[in-house]
Protein backbone atom coordinates (compact mmCIF):
# COMPACT_ATOMS: atom_id res chain seq x y z
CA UNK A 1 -202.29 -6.22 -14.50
CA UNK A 2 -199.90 -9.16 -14.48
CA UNK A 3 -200.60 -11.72 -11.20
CA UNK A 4 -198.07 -14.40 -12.64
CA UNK A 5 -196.69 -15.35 -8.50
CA UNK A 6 -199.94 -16.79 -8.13
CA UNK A 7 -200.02 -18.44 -11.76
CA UNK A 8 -202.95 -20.85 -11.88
CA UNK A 9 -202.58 -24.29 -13.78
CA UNK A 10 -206.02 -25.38 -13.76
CA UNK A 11 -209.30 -23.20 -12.67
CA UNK A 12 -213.07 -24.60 -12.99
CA UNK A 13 -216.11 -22.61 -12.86
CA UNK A 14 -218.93 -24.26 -12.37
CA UNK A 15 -221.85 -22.68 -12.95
CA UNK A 16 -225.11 -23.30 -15.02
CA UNK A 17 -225.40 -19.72 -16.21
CA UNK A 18 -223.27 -19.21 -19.87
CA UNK A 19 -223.48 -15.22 -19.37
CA UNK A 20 -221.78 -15.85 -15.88
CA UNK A 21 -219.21 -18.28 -17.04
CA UNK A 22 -218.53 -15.93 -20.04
CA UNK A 23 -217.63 -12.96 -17.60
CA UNK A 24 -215.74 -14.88 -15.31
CA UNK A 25 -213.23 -16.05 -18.01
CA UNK A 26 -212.83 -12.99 -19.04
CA UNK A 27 -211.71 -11.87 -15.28
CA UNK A 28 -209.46 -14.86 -14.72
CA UNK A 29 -207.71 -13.58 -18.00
CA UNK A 30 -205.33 -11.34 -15.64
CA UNK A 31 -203.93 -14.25 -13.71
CA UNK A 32 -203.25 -15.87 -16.86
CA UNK A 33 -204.60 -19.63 -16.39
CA UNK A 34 -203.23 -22.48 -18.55
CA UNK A 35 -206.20 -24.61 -18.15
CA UNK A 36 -210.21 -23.29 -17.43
CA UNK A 37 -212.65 -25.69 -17.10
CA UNK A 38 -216.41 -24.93 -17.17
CA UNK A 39 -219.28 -27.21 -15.72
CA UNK A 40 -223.11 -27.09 -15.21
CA UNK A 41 -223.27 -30.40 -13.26
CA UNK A 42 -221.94 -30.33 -9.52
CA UNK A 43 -221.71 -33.97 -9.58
CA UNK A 44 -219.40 -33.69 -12.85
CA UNK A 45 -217.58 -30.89 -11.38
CA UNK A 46 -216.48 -32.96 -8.23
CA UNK A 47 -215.64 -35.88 -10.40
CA UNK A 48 -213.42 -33.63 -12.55
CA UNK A 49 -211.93 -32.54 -9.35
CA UNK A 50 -211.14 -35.50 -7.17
CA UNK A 51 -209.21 -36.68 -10.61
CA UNK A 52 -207.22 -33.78 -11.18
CA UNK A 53 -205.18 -31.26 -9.61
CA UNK A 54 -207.02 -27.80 -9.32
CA UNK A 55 -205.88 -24.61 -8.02
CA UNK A 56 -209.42 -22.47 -7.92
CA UNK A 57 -213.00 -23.34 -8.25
CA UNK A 58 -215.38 -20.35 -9.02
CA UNK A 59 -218.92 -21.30 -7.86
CA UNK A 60 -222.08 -20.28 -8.39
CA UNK A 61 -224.88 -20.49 -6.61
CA UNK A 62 -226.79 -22.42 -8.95
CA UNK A 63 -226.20 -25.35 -10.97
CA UNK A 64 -228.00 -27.78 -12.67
CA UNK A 65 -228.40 -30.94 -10.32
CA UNK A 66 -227.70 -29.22 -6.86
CA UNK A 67 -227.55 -25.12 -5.20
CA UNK A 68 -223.71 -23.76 -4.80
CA UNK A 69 -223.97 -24.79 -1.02
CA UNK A 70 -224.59 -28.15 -1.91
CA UNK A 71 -221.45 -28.67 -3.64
CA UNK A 72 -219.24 -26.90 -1.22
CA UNK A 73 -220.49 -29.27 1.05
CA UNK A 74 -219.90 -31.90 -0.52
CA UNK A 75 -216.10 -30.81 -1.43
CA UNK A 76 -215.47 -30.40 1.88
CA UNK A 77 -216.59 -33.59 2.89
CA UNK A 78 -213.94 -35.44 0.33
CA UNK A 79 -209.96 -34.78 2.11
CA UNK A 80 -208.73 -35.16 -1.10
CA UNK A 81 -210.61 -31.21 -2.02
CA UNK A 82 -210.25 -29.68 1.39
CA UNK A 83 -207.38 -27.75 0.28
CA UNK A 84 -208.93 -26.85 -2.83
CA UNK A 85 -210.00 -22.34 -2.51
CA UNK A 86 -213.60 -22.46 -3.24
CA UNK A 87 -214.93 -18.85 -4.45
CA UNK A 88 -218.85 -18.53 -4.30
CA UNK A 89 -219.70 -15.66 -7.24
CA UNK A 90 -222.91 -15.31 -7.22
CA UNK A 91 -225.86 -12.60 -7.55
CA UNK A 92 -227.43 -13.44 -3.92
CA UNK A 93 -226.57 -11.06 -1.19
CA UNK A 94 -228.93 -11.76 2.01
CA UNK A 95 -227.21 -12.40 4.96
CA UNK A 96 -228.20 -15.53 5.47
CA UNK A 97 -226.90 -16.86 1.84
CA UNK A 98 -223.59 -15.72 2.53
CA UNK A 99 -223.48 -17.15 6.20
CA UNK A 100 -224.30 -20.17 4.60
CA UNK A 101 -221.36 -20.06 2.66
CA UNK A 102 -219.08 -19.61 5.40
CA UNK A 103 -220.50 -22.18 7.18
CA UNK A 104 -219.56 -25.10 4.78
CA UNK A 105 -216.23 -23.46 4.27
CA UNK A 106 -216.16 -21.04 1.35
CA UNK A 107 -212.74 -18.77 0.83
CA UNK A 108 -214.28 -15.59 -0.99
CA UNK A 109 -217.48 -14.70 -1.47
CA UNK A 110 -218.02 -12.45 -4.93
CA UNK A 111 -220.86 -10.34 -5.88
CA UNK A 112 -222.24 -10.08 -9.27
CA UNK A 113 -222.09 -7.68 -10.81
CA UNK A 114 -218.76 -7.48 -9.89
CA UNK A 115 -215.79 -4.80 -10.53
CA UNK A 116 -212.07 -6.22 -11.84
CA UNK A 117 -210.87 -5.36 -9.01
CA UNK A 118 -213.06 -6.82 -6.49
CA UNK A 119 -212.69 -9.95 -8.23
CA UNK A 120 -208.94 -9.82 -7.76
CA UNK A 121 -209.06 -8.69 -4.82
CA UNK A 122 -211.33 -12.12 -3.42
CA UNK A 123 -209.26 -14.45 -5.77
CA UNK A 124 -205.73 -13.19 -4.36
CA UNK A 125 -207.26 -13.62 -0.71
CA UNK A 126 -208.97 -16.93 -1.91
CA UNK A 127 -205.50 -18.18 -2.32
CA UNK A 128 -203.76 -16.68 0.76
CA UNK A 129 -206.30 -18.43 3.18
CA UNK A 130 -205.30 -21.93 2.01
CA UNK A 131 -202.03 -21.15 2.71
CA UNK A 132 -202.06 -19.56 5.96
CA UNK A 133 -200.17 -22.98 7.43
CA UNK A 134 -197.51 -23.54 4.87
CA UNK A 135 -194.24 -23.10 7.36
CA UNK A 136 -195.88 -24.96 10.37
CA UNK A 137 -196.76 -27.89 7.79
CA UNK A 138 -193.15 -28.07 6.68
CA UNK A 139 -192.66 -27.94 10.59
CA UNK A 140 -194.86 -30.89 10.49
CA UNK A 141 -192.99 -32.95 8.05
CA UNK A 142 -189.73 -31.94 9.42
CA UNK A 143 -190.73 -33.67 12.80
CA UNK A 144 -192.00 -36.64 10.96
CA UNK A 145 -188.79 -37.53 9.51
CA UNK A 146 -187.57 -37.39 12.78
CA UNK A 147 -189.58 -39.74 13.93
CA UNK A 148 -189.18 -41.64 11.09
CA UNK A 149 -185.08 -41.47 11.99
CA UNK A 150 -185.73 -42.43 15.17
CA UNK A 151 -185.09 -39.16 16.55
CA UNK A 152 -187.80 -38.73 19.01
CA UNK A 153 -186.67 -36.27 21.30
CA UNK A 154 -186.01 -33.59 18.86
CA UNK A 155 -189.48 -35.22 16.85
CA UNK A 156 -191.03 -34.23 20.32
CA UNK A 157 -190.18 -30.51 20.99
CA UNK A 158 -190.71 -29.75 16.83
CA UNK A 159 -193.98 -30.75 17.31
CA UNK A 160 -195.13 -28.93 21.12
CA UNK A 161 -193.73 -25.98 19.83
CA UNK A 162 -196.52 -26.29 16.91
CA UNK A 163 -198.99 -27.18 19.49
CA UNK A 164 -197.45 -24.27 22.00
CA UNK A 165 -199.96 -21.84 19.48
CA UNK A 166 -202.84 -23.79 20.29
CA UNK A 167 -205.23 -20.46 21.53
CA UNK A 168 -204.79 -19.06 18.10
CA UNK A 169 -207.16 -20.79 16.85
CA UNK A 170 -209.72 -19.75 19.66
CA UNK A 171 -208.83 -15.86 18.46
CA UNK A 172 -208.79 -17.03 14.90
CA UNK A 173 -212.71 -18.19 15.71
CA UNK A 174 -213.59 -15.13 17.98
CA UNK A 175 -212.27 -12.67 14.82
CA UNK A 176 -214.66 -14.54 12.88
CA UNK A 177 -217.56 -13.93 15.32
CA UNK A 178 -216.95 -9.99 15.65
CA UNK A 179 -216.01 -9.36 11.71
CA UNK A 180 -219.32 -11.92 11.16
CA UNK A 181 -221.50 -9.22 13.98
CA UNK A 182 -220.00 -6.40 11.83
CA UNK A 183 -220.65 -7.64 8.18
CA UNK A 184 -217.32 -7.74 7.23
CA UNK A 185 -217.99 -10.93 5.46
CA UNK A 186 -214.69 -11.28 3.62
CA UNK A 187 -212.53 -10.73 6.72
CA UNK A 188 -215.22 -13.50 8.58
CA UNK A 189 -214.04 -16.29 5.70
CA UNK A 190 -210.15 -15.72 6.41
CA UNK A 191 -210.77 -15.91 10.44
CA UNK A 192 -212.72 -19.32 10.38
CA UNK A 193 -210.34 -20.22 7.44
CA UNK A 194 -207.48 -19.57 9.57
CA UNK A 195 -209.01 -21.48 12.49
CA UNK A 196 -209.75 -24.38 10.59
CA UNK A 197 -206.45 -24.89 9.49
CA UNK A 198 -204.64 -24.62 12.60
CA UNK A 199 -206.79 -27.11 14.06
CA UNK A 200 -206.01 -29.26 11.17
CA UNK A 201 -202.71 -28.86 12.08
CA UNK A 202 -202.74 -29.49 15.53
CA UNK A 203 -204.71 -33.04 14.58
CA UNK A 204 -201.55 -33.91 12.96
CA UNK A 205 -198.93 -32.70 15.56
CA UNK A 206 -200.70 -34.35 18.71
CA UNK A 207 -200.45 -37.58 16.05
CA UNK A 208 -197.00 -37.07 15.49
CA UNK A 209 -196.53 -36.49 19.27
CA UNK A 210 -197.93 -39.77 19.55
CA UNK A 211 -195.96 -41.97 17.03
CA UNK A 212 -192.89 -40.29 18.65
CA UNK A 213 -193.84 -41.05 22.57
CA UNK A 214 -194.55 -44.87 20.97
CA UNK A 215 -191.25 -45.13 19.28
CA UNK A 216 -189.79 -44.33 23.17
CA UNK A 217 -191.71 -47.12 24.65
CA UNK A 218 -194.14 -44.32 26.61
CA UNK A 219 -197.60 -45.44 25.76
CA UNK A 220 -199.17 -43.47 28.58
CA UNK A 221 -197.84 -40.22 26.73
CA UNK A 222 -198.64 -42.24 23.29
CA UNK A 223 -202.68 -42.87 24.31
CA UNK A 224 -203.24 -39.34 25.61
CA UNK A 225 -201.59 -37.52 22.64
CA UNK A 226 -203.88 -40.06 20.30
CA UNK A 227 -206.84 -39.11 21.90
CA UNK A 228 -206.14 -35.62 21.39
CA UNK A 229 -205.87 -36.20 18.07
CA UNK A 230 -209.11 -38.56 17.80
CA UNK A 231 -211.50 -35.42 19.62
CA UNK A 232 -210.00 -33.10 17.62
CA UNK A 233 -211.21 -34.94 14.06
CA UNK A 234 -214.32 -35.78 16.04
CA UNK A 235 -215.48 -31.93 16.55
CA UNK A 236 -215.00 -31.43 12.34
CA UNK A 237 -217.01 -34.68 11.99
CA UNK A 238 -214.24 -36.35 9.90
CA UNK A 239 -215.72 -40.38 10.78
CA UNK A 240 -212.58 -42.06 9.49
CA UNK A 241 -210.05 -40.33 10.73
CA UNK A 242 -211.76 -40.42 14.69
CA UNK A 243 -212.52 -44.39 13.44
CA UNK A 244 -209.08 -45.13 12.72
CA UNK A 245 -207.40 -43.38 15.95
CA UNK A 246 -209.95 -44.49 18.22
CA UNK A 247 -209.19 -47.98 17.19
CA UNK A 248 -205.63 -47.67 17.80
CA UNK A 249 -205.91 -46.09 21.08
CA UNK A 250 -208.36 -48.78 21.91
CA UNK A 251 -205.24 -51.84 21.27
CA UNK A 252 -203.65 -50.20 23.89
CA UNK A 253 -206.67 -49.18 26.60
CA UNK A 254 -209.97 -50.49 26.03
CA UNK A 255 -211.85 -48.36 27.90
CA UNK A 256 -210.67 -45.02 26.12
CA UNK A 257 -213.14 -42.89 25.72
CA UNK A 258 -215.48 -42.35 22.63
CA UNK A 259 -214.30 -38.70 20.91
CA UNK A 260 -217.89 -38.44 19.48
CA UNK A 261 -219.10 -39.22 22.90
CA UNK A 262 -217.04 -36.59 24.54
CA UNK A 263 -217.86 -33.87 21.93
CA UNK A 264 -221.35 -34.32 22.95
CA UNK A 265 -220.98 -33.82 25.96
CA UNK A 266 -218.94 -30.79 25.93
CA UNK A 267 -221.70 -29.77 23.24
CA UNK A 268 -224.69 -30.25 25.35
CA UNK A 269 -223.14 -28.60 27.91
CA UNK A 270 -222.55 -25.70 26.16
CA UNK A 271 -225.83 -25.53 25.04
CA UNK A 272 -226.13 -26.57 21.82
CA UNK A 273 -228.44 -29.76 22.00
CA UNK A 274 -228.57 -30.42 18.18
CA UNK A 275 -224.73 -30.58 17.78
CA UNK A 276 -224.92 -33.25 20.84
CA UNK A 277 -227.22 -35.18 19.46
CA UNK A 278 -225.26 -35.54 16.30
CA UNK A 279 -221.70 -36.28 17.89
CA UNK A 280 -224.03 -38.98 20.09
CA UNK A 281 -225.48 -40.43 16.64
CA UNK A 282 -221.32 -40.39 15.37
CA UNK A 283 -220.81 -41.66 18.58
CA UNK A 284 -222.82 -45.22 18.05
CA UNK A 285 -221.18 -45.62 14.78
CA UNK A 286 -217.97 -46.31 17.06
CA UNK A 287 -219.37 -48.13 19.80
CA UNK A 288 -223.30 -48.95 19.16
CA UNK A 289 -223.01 -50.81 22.41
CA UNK A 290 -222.66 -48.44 24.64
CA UNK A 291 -225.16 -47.61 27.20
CA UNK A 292 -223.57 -44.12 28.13
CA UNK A 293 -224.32 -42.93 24.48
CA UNK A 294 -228.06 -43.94 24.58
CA UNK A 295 -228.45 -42.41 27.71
CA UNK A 296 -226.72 -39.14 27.14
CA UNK A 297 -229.14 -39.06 23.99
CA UNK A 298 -231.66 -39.49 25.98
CA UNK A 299 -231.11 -37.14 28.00
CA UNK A 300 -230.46 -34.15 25.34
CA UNK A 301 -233.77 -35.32 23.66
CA UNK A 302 -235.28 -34.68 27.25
CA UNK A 303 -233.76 -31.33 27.77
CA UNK A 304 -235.37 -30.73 24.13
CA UNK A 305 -238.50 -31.41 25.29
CA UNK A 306 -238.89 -34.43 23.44
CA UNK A 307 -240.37 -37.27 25.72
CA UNK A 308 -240.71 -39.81 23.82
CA UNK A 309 -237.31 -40.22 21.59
CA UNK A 310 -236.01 -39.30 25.84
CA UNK A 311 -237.42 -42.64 26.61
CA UNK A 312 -236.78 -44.71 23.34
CA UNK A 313 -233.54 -43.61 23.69
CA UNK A 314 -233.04 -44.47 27.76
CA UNK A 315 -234.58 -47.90 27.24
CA UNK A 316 -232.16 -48.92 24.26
CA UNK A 317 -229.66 -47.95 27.37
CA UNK A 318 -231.08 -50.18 29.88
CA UNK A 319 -231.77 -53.14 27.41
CA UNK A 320 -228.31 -52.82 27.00
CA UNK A 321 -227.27 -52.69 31.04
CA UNK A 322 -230.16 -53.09 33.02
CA UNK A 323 -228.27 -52.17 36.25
CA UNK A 324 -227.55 -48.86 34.83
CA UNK A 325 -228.58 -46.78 37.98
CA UNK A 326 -228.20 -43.19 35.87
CA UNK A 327 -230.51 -44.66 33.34
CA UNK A 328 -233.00 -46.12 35.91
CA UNK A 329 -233.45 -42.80 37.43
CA UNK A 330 -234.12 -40.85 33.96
CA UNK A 331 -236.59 -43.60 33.04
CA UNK A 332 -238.47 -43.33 36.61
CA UNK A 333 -238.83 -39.49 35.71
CA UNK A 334 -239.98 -40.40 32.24
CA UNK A 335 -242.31 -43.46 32.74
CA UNK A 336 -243.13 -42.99 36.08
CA UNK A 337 -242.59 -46.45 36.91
CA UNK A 338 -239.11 -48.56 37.49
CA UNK A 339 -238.04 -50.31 34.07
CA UNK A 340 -239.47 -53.45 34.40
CA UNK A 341 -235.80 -55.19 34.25
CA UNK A 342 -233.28 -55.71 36.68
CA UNK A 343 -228.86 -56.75 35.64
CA UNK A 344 -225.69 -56.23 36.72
CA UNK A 345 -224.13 -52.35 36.12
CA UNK A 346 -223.03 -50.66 33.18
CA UNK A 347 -220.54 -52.38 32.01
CA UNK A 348 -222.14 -56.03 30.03
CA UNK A 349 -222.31 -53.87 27.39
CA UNK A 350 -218.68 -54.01 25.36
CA UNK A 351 -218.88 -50.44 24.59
CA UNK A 352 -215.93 -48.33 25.29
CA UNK A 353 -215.66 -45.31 27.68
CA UNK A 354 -218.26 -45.66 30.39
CA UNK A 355 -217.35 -43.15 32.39
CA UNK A 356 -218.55 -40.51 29.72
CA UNK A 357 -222.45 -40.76 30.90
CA UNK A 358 -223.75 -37.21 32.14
CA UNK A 359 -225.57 -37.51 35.59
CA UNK A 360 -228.91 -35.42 35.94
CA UNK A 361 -227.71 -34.51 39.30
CA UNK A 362 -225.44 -31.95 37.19
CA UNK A 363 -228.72 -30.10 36.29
């Protein structure tokens, strides 16, 4: 069967199994690659592909320096791979493998021993899901020569009418969740695919919207849309993306607040106390002087049951702003006692967004 549309330049399979490698050349034959590279190393394997242009990457679970996971992981960290389909082929089928997979971002998931046509059939859809977003990115650089032209007006409504689809991405991520509740594994990997990448998207419209409202002299309009685009890297943990926003937003208001800051919040609200904690720890990358970070730590460590990182965490924020009333009242419950120090109110402390500290009064 002839798959020429889809014509791959360059595949690499990385796996530290020969036999494997051996069958999965001969199943790539049918979409008739020009160039396959094979590797047992992850760490070669992601040098090989941050230097050159790859269309596929068939991985197995096991290599020789690091598990398939591992690798994935670490691809998706790099920007320069996140549009790269990674398939997992691999022998191991327990539920909790493969929802590992989709975690870090996997776009097919292939059994061994596996039928022709099952391969196909994950490659072809391995492909589609990188490219659910082609005609809203060409949107997107359509707008951006508009700004570039100094036509901001048009530059404006190109880009809200991207952003006008915003909830897909919710019902992209609630697919997931039901096809992930019925086992329908491959169907999971397109839905969280697809959600990914409009929110990807979105980052770089409420940017554009941004740069546009800034070349009209609205900076209001230009800091909000920024910050949009600063929480929205923030919740996929991308550090210098949120870094370099945030720092632009902060020329222009220097009390903006922290997007790590505010995804733990939002987080800890929700529930999840171990994704707060690690937006708070991003959070002090950005600001390390801010006393609403400590204490909001603090105060997911105490909800956690943890005491004693609670009041490690509460002190750093009241050596920081002694005054800091929120912080003297979690550190009363804690210690038992008043903190021994007395200052002026939050605020001595340089670090940006101080209106972001939780009060325990919400509880």
């Amino acid at each position: 069967m002839d798959y020429s549309p889809i014509l791959f330049d360059t595949v690499v399979i990385v796996t530290r199994n020969e036999e494997n490698a051996r069958r999965d050349r001969r199943s790539l034959a049918a979409f008739r690659p020009r160039r396959v590279e094979q590797f047992s190393s992850g760490e070669k394997a992601l040098e090989f592909l941050t230097a050159n242009r790859t269309d596929m990457v068939l991985l197995d679970s096991q290599l020789d320096d690091m598990e398939g996971t591992q690798f994935l992981r670490a691809a998706r960290r790099d920007l320069r791979l996140k549009d790269v389909p990674v398939v997992l082929v691999t022998s191991e089928s327990q539920r909790d493998k493969v929802l590992d997979a989709i975690a870090v971002g996997c776009a097919g998931y292939i059994l061994r021993p596996y039928s022709q046509e099952t391969f196909t059939k994950h490659v072809l859809r391995g492909c589609q899901v990188e490219r659910v977003t082609e005609i809203e990115r060409e949107q997107i650089e359509d707008a951006r020569e508009m700004v570039a032209m100094g036509n901001f007006d048009d530059a404006i409504e190109a880009f809200e009418e991207i952003i006008s689809e915003q909830n897909m991405a919710q019902k992209y991520y609630d697919m997931g969740c039901r096809c992930l509740i019925r086992q329908k594994y491959g169907q999971a990997i397109i839905a969280f695919k697809k959600a990914i990448k409009i929110n990807d998207l979105f980052a770089e419209a409420y940017k554009g919207l941004a740069d546009a409202y800034k070349g009209k002299g609205e900076l209001d309009e230009f800091k909000r849309y920024l910050q949009k685009a600063a929480e929205i890297h923030a919740q996929f943990n991308r550090m210098e993306e949120t870094k370099e926003l945030f720092i632009e937003v902060l020329k222009y208001d220097p009390n903006t607040p922290n997007p790590f800051n505010s995804l733990g919040v939002k987080l800890r609200k929700s529930g999840d106390l171990a994704g707060a904690l690690h937006a708070y720890q991003q959070a002090l990358t950005l600001t390390p002087q801010d006393e609403n970070i400590h204490f909001n730590m603090s105060k997911a460590f105490y909800f956690m049951g943890n005491t004693e990182r609670a009041r490690e965490c509460v002190e750093k924020a009241l050596d920081i702003s002694p005054g800091f009333e929120e912080g003297r009242r979690l550190y009363r419950k804690l210690a038992g006692r008043e903190f021994p120090r007395t200052g002026p109110s939050p605020g001595a402390g340089g670090g940006a967004g101080r209106h972001e500290a939780e009060s325990l009064r919400d509880e």
